[in-house]
N, C-alpha and C. Protein backbone atom coordinates (compact mmCIF):
# COMPACT_ATOMS: atom_id res chain seq x y z
N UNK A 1 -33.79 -207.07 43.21
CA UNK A 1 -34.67 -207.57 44.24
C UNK A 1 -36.10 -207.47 43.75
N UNK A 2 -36.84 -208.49 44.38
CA UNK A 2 -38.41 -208.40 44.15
C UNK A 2 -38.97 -208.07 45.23
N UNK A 3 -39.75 -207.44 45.45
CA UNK A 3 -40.87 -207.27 46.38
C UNK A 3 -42.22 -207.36 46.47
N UNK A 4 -43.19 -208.02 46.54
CA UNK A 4 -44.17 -208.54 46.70
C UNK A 4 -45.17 -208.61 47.35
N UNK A 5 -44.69 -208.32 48.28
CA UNK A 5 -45.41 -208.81 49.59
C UNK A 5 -46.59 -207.97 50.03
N UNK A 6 -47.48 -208.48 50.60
CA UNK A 6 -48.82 -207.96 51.34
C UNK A 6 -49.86 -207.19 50.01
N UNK A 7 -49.73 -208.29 49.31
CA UNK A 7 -50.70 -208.19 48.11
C UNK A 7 -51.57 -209.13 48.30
N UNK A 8 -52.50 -209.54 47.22
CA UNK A 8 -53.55 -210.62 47.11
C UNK A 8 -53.23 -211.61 46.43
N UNK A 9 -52.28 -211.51 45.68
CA UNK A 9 -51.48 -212.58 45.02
C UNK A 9 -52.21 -214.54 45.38
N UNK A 10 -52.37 -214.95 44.33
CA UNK A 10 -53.06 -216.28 44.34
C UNK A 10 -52.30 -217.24 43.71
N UNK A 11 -52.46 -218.46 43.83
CA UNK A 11 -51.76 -219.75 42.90
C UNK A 11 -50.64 -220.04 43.33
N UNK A 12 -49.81 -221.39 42.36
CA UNK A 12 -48.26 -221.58 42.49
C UNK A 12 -47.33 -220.53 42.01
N UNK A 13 -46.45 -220.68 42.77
CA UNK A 13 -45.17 -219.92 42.47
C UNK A 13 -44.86 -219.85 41.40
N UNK A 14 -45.01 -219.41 40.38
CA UNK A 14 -44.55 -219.02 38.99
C UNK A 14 -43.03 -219.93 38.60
N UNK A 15 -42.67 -221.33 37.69
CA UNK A 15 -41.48 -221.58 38.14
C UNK A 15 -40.47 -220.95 36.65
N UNK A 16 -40.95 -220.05 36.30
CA UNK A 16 -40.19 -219.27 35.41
C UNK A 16 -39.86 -218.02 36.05
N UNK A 17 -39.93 -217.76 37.49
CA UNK A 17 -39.13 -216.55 38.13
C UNK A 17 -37.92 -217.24 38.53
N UNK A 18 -37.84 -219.05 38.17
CA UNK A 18 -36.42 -219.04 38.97
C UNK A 18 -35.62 -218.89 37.92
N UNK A 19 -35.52 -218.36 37.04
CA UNK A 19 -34.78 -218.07 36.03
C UNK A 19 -33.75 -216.89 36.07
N UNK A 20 -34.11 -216.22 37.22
CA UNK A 20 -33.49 -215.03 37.87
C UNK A 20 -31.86 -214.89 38.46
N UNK A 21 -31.09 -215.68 37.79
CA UNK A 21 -30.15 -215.99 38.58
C UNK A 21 -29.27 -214.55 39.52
N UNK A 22 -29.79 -213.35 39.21
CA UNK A 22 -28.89 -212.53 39.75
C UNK A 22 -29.83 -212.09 40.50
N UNK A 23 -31.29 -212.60 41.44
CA UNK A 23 -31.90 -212.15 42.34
C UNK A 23 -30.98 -212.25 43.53
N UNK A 24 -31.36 -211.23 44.28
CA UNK A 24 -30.47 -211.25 46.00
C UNK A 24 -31.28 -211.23 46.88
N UNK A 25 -32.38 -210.61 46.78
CA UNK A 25 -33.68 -210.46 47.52
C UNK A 25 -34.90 -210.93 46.98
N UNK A 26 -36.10 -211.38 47.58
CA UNK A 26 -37.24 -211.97 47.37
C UNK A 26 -38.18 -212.12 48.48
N UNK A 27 -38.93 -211.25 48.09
CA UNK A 27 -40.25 -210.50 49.50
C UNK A 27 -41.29 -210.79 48.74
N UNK A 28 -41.89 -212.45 48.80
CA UNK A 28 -43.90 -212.22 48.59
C UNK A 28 -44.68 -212.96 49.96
N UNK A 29 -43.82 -212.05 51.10
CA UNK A 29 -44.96 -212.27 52.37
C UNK A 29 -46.18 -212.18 52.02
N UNK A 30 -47.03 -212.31 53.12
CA UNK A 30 -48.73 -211.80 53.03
C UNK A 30 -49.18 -211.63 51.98
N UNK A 31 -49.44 -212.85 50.92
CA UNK A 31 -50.18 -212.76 50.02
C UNK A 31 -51.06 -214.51 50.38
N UNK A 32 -51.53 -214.83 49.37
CA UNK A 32 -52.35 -216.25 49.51
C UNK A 32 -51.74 -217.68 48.62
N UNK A 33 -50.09 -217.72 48.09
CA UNK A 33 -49.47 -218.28 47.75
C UNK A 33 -49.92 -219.72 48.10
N UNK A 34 -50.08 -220.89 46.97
CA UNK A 34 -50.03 -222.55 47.53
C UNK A 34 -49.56 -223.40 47.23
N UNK A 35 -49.53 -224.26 47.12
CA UNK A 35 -48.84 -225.35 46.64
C UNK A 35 -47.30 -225.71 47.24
N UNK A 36 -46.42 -225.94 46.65
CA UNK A 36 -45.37 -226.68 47.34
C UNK A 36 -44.42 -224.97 46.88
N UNK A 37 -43.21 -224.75 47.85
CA UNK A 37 -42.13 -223.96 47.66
C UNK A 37 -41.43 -224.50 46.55
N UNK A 38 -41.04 -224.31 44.92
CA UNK A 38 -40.48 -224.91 44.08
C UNK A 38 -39.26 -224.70 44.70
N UNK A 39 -38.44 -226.29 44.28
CA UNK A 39 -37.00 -226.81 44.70
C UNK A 39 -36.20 -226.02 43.70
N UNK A 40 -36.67 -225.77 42.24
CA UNK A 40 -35.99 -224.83 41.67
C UNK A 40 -35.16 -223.54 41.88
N UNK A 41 -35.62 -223.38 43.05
CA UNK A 41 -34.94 -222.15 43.79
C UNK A 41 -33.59 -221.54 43.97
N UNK A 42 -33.43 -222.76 43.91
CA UNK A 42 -31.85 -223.15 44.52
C UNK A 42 -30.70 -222.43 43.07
N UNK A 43 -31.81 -222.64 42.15
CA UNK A 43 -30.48 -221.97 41.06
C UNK A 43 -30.60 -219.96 40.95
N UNK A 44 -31.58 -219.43 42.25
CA UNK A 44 -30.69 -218.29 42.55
C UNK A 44 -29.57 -218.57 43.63
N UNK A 45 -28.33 -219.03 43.04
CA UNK A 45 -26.77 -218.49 43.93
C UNK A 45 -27.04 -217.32 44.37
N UNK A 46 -27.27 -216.05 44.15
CA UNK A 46 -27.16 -214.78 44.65
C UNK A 46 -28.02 -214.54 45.48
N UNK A 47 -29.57 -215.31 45.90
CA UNK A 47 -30.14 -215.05 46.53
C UNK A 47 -29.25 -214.84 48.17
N UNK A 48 -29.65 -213.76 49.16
CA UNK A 48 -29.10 -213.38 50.66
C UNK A 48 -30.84 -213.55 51.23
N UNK A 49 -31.32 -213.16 50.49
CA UNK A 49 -32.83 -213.31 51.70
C UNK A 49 -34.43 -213.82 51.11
N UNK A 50 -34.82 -214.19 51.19
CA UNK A 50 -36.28 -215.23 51.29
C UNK A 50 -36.97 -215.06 51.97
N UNK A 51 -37.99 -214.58 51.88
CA UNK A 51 -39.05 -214.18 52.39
C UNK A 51 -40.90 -214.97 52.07
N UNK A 52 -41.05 -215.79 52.53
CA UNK A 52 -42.25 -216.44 51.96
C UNK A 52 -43.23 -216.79 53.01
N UNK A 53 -43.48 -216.10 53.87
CA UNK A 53 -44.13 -215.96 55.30
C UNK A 53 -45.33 -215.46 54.49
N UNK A 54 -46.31 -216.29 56.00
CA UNK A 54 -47.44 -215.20 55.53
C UNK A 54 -48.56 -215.89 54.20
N UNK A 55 -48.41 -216.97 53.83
CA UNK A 55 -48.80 -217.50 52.56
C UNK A 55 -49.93 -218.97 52.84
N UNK A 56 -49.97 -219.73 51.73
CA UNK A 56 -50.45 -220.59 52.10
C UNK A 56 -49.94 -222.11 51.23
N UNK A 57 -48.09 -221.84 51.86
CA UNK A 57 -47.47 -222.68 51.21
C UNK A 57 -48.16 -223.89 51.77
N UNK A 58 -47.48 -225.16 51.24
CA UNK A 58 -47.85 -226.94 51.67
C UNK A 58 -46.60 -227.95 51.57
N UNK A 59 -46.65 -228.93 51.75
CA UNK A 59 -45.93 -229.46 51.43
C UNK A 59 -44.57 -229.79 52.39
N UNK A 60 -43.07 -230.15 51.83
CA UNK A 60 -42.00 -230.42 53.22
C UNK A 60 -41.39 -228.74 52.24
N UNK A 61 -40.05 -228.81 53.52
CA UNK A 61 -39.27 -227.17 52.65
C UNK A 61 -37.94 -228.34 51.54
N UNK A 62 -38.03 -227.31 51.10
CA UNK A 62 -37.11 -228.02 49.75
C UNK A 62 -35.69 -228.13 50.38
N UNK A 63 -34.93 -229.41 50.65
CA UNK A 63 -33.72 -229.30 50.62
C UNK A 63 -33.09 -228.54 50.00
N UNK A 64 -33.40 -228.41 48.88
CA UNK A 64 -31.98 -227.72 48.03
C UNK A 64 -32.38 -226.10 48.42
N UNK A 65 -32.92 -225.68 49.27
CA UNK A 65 -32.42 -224.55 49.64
C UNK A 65 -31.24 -224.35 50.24
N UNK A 66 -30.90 -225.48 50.92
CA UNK A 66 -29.54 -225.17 51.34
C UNK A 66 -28.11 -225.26 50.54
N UNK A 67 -28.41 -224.90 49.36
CA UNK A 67 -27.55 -224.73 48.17
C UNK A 67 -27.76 -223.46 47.96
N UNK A 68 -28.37 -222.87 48.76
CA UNK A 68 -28.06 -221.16 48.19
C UNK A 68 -26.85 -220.74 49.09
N UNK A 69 -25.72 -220.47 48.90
CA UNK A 69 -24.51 -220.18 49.48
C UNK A 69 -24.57 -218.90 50.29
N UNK A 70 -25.07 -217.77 49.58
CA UNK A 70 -24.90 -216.89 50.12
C UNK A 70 -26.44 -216.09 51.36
N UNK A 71 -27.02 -216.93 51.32
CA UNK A 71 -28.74 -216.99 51.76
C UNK A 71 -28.37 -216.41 53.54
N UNK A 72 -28.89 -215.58 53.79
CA UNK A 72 -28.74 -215.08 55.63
C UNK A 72 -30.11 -215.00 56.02
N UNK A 73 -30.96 -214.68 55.69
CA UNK A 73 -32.44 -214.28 55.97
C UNK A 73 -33.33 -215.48 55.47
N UNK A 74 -33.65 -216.23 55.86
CA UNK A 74 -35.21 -217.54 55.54
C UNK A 74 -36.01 -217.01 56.30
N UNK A 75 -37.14 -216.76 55.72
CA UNK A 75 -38.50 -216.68 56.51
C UNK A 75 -39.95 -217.61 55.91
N UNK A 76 -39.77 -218.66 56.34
CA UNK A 76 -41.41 -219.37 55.93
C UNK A 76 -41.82 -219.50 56.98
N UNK A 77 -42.42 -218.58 57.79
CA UNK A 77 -43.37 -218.85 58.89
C UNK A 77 -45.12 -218.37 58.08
N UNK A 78 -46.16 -218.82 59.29
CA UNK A 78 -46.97 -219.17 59.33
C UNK A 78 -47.62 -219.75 57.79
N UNK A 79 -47.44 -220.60 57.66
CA UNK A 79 -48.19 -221.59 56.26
C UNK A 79 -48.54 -222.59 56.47
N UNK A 80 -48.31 -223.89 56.11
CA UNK A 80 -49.29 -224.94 56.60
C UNK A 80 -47.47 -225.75 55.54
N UNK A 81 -46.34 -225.60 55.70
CA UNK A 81 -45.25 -226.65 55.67
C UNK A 81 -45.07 -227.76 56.81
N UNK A 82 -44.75 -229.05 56.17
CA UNK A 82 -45.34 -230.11 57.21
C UNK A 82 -43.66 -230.86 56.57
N UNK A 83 -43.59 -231.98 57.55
CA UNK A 83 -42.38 -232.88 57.16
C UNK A 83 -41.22 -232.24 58.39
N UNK A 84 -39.86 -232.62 57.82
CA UNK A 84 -38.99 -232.64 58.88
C UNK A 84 -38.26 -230.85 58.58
N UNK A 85 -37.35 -230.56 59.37
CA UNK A 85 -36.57 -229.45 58.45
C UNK A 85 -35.32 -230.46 57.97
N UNK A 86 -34.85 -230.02 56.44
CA UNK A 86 -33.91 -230.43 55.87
C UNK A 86 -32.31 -230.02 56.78
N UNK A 87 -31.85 -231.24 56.88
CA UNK A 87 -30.59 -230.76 57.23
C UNK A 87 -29.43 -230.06 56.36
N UNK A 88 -30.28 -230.69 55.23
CA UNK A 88 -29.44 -229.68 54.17
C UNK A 88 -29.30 -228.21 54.35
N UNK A 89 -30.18 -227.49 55.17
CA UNK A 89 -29.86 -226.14 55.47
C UNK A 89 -29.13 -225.82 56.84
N UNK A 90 -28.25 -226.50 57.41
CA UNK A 90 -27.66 -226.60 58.24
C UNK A 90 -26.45 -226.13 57.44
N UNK A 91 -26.15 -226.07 56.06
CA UNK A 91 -25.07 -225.53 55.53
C UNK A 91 -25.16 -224.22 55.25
N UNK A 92 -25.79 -223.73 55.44
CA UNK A 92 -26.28 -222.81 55.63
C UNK A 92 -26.08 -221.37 56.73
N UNK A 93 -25.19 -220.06 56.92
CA UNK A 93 -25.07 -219.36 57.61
C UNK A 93 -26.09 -218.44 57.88
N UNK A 94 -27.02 -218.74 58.33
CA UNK A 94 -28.60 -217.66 58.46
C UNK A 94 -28.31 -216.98 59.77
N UNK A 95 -28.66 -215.50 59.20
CA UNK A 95 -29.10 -214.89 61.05
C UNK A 95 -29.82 -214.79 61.22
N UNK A 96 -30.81 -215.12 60.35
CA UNK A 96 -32.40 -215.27 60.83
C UNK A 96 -33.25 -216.39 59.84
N UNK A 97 -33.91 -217.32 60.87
CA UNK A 97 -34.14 -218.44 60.31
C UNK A 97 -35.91 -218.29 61.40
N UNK A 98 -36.58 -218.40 60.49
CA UNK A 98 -38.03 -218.29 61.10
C UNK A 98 -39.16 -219.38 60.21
N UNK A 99 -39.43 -220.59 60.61
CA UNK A 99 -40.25 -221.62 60.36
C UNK A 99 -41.47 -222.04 61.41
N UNK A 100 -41.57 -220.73 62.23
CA UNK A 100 -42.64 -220.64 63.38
C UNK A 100 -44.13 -220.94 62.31
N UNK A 101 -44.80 -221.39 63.15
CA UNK A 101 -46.24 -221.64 62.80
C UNK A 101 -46.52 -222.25 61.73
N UNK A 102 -46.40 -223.67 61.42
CA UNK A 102 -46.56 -224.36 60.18
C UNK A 102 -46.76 -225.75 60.89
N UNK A 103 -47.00 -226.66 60.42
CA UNK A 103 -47.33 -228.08 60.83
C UNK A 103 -45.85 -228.98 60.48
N UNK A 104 -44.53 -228.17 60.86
CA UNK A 104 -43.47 -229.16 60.98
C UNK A 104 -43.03 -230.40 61.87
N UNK A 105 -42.39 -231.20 61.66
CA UNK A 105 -42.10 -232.53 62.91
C UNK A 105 -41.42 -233.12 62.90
N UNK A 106 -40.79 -233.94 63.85
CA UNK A 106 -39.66 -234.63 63.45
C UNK A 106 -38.29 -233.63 64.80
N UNK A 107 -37.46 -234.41 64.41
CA UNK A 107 -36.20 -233.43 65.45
C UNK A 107 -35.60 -232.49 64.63
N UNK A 108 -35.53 -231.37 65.54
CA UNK A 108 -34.41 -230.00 64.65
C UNK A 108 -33.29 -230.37 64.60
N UNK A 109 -32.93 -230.17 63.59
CA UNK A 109 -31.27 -230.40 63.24
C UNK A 109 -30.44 -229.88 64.60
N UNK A 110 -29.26 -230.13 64.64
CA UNK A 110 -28.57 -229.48 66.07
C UNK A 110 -28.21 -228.22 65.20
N UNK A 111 -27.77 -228.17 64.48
CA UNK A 111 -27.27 -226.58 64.37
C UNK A 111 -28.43 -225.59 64.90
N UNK A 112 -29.55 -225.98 64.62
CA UNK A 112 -31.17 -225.02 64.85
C UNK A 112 -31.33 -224.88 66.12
N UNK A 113 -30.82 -226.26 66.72
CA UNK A 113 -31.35 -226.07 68.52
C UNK A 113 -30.84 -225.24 69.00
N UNK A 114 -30.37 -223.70 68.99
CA UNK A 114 -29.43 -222.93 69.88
C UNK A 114 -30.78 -221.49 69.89
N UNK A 115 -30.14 -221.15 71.21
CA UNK A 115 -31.43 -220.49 71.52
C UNK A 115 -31.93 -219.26 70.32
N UNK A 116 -30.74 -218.63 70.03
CA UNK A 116 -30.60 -217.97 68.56
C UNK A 116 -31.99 -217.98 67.37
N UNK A 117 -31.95 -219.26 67.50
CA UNK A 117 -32.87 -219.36 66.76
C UNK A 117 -34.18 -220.62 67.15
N UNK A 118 -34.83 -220.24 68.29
CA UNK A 118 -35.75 -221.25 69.19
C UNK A 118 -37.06 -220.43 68.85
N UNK A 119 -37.02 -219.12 68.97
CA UNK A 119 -38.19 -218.15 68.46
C UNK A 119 -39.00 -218.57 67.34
N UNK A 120 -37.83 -218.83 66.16
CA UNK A 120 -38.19 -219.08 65.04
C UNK A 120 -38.74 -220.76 64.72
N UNK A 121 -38.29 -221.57 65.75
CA UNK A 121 -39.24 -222.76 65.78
C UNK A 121 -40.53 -223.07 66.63
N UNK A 122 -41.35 -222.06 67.28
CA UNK A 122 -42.23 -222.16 67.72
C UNK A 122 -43.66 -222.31 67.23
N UNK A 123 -44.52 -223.26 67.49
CA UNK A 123 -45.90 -223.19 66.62
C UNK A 123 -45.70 -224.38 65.76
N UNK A 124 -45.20 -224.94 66.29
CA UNK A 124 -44.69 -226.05 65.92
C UNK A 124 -44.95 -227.68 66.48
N UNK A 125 -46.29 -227.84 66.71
CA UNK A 125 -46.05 -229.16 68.08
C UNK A 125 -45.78 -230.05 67.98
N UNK A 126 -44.97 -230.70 66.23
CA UNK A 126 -44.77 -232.36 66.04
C UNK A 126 -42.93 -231.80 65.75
N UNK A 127 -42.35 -230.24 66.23
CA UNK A 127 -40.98 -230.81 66.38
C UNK A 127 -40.41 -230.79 67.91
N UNK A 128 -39.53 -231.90 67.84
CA UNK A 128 -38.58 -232.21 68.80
C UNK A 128 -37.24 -231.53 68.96
């Protein structure tokens, strides 16, 4: 696991950490992160939790996150992610799914609409 988080941390995501294939965990909340979430991601299989809240991601969320099989925990809240949510993460078994406070839009997938996870779409005023 990495942990990261609530540092000062600046720039893009480094895309030679996705090289990690036996990461399970990944915590760089509260730092000043930008640019787009690399789609590369997806080749941690082992990743269970994601953590990227707190930053100053851009951009839509990468479909191919929902190719992480074993993924339960997403957190990209408050950043400035814009576009639809991928339905591709509807394949996805999360017990916690948090995309609150970002400039998303468009309609939530139905799997998302259940109250379960309504918390985690708030701050949100262009989704349906």
């Amino acid at each position: 696991q990495i942990d990261i988080g609530n540092n000062r941390f600046t720039g893009e995501v480094p895309t030679c950490i996705t090289g990690l294939k036996k990461l399970q965990k990944l915590n760089m909340q509260g730092n000043m992160f930008t640019g787009k979430i690399p789609g590369n991601v997806s080749s941690w299989t082992e990743l269970t939790e994601l953590n990227l809240s707190n930053n100053r991601f851009t951009g839509s969320i990468p479909p191919e996150l929902g190719n992480l099989p074993g993924l339960i925990y997403l957190d990209l809240s408050v950043n400035s992610l814009t576009g639809k949510i991928p339905v591709e993460l509807t394949s996805l078994r999360l017990n916690q799914f948090n995309v609150s406070d970002n400039k998303l839009s468009g309609e939530v997938p139905s799997d998302f609409n259940r109250e379960v996870y309504l918390s985690g779409l708030m701050g949100n005023p262009g989704l349906c």
